[in-house]
Protein backbone atom coordinates (compact mmCIF):
# COMPACT_ATOMS: atom_id res chain seq x y z
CA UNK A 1 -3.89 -5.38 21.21
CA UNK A 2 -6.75 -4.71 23.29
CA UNK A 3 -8.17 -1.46 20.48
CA UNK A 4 -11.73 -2.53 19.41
CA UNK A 5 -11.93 -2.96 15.60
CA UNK A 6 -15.14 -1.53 13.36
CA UNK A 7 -16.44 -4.14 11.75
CA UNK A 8 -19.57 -3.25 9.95
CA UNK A 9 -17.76 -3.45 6.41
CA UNK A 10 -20.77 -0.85 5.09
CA UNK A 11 -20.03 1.86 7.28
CA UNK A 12 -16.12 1.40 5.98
CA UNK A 13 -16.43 1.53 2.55
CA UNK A 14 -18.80 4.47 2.59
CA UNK A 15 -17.89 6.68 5.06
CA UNK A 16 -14.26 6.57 3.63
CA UNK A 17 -13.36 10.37 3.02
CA UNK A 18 -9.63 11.78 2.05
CA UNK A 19 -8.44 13.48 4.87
CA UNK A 20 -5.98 16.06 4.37
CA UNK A 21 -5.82 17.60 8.29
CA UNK A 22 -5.24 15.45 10.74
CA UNK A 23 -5.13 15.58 14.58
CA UNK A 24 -1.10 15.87 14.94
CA UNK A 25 -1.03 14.84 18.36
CA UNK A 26 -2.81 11.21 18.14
CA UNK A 27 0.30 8.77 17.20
CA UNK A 28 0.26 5.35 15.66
CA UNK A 29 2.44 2.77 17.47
CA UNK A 30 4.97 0.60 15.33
CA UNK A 31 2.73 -2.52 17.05
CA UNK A 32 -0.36 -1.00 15.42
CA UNK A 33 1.27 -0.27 12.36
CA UNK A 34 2.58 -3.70 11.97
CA UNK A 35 -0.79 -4.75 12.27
CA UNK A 36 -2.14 -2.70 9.72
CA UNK A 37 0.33 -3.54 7.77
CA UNK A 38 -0.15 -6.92 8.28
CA UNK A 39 -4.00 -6.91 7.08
CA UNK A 40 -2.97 -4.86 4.09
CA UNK A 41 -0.94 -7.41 2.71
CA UNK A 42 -3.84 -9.78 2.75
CA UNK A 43 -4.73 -8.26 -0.58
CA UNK A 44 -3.86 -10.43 -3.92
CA UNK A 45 -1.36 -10.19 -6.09
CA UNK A 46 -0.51 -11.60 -9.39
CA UNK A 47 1.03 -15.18 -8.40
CA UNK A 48 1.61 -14.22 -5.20
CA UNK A 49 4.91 -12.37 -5.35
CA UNK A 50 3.60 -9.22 -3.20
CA UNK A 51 5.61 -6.91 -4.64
CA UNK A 52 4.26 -3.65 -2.02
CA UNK A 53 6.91 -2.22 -0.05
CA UNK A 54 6.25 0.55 2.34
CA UNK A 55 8.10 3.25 3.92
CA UNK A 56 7.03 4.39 7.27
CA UNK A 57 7.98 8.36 7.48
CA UNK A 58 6.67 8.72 10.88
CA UNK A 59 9.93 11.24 12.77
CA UNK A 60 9.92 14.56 12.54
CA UNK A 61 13.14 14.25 10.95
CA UNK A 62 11.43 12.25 7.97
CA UNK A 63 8.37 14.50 7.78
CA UNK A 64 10.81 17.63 7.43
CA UNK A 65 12.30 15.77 4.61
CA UNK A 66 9.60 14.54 2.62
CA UNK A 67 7.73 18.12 3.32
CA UNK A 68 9.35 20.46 0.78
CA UNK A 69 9.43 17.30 -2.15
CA UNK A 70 5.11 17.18 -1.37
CA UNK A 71 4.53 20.99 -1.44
CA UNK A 72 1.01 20.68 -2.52
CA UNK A 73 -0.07 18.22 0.63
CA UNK A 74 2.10 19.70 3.48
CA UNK A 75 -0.65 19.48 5.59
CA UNK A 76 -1.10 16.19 5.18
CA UNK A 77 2.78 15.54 5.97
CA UNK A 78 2.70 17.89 9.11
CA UNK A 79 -0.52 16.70 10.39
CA UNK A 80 -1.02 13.42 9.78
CA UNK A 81 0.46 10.01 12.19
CA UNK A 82 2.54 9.07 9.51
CA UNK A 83 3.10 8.96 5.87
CA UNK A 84 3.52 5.74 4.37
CA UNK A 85 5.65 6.00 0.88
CA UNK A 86 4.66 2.40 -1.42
CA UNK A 87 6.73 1.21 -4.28
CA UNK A 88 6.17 -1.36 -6.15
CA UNK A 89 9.21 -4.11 -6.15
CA UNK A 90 10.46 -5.02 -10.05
CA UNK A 91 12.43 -7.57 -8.97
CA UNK A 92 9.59 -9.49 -6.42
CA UNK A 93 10.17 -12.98 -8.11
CA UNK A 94 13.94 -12.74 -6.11
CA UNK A 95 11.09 -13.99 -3.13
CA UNK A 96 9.70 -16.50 -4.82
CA UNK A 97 11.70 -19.47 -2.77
CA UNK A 98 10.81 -17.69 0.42
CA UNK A 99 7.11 -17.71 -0.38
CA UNK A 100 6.45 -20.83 -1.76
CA UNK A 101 8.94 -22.88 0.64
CA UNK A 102 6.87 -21.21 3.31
CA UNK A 103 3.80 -22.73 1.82
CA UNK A 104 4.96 -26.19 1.72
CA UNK A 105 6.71 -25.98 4.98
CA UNK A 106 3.02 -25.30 6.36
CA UNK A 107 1.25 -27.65 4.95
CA UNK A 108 -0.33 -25.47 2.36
CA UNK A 109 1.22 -26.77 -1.06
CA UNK A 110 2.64 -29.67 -1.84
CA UNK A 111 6.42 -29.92 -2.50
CA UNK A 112 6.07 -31.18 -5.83
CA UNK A 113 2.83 -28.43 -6.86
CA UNK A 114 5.80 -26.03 -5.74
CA UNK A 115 8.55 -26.89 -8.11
CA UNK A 116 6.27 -27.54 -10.79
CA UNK A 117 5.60 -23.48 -10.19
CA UNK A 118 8.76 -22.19 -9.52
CA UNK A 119 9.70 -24.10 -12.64
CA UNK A 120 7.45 -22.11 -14.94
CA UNK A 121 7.16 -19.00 -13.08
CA UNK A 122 11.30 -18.51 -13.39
CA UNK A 123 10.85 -19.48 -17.24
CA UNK A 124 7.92 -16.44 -17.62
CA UNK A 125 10.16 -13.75 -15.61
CA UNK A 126 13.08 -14.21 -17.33
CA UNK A 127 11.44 -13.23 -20.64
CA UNK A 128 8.58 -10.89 -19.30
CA UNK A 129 9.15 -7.53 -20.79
CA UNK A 130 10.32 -4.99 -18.50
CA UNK A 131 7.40 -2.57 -19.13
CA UNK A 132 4.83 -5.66 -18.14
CA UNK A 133 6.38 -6.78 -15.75
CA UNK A 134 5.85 -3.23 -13.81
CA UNK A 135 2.34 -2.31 -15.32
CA UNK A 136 1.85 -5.98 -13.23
CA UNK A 137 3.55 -4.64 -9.80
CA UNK A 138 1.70 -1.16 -10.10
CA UNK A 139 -1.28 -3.23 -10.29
CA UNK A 140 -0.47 -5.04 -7.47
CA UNK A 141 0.70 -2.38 -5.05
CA UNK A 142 -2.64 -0.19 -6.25
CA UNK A 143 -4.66 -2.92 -4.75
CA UNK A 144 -2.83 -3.44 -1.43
CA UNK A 145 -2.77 0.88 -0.98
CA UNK A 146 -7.18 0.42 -1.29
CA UNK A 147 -6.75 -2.35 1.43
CA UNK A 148 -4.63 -0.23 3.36
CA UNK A 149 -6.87 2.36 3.61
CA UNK A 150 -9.73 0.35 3.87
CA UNK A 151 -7.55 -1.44 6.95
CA UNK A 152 -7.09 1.55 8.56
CA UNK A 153 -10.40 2.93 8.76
CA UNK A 154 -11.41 -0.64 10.52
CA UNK A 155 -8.61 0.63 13.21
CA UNK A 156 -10.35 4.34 13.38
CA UNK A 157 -8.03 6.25 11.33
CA UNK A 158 -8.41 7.87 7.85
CA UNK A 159 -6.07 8.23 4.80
CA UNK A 160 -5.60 9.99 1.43
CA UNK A 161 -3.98 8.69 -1.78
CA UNK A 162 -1.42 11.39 -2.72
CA UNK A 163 -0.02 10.88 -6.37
CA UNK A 164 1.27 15.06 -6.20
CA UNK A 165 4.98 14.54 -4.93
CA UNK A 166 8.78 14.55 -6.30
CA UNK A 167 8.94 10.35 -6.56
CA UNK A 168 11.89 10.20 -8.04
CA UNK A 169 13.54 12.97 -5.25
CA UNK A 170 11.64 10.83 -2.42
CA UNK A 171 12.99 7.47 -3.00
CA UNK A 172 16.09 9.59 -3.37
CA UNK A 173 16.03 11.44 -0.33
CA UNK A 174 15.03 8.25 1.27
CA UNK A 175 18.03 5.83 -0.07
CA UNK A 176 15.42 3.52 -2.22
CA UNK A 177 16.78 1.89 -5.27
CA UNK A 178 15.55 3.59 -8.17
CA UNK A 179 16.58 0.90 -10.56
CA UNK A 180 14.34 -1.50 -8.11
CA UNK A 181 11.21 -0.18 -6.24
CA UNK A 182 8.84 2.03 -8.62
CA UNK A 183 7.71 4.68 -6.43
CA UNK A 184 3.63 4.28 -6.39
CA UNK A 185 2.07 6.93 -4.13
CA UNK A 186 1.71 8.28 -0.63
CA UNK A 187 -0.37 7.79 1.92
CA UNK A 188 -1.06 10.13 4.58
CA UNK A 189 -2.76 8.41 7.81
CA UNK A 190 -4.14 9.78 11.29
CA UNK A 191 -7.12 10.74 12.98
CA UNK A 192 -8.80 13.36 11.35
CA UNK A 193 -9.36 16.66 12.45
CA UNK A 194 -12.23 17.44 9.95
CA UNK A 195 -14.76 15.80 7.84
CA UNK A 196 -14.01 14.98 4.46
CA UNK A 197 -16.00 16.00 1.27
CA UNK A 198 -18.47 13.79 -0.03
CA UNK A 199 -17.80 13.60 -3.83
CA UNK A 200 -20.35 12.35 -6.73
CA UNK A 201 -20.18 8.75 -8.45
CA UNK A 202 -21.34 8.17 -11.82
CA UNK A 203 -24.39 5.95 -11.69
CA UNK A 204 -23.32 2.12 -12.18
CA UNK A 205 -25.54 2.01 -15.52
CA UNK A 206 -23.27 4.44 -16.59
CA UNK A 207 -19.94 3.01 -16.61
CA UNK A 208 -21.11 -0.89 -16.66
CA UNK A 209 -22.15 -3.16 -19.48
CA UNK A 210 -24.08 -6.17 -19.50
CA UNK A 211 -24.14 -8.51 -22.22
């Protein structure tokens, strides 16, 4: 991809605005998507299970959809590149074999360091509470959505966090398995088509301690 990144971190973090009107006629492609995608999923997670998963509503088709169940950030749905729907996986230890076998079969963990893990990570899951177990995957998939947006401002787009939608109706709608992927929030991305409000922070003294 020849598109030339920003890369003065500074400018990133604090120019970051939430957009809610967009330009509708810049696209994203899927390659550039991928990509951003990609770099998103840098971000940590608890043991490494990554338990993000995104939906990319991108067609008009799924923008009509998802419209009505987000009535209070339409314009964000009808303006923006895409919306990307992320739930949080409940069942993200099913990849643990994939993810650690990957490790070892490039070099970075040894075969034996892996079973030892897989040993006492299956013991944990299988008597992790349900209710920890997805305050743990929320957790996760709220840091990967800051990356994301973070991620996309480096490629010259903006964002906003939308919590205000049907999730239930959306995953739904959208043939996700309730009993599986938590729905976490949306996230509307594009090139925006006005500046965003700047908005007070409380003063670090404020809401930090030293002792």
């Amino acid at each position: 991809m020849n598109k030339t990144l920003n890369k003065d971190f500074t400018e990133i973090v604090a120019g970051r605005r939430s957009i809610r009107k967009y330009d509708p006629a810049v696209k994203i492609s899927k390659e550039e998507m991928t990509q951003i995608l990609e770099e998103a999923t840098l971000a940590p997670s608890s043991v490494n299970m990554q338990p993000w998963r995104f939906l990319v509503i991108e067609s008009p088709e799924g923008k009509a959809t998802l419209a009505p169940l987000a009535m209070f950030n339409k314009v964000q749905v009808e303006t923006s590149a895409a919306v990307i729907a992320i739930f949080a996986d409940l069942n993200s230890f099913d990849y643990a074999e994939e993810i650690y076998g990957t490790a070892v079969e490039r070099g970075w963990m040894p075969a034996d360091v892996k079973e030892r893990q897989i040993a006492g990570l299956t013991k944990y899951f299988a008597t992790l509470p349900p209710q920890v177990n997805k305050e743990n995957v929320l957790i996760d998939a709220g840091l990967v959505t800051m990356q994301l947006m973070l991620v996309a401002r480096a490629h010259g787009y903006d964002t906003n966090a939308i919590g205000g939608y049907e999730k239930d109706k959306v995953s739904e709608v959208f043939g996700m398995d309730k009993e599986r992927y938590a729905p976490v929030m949306l996230l509307s991305i594009g090139k925006a088509a006005e500046e965003g409000y700047t908005s007070v922070r409380l003063p670090v003294e404020r809401i930090a301690e030293w002792k």
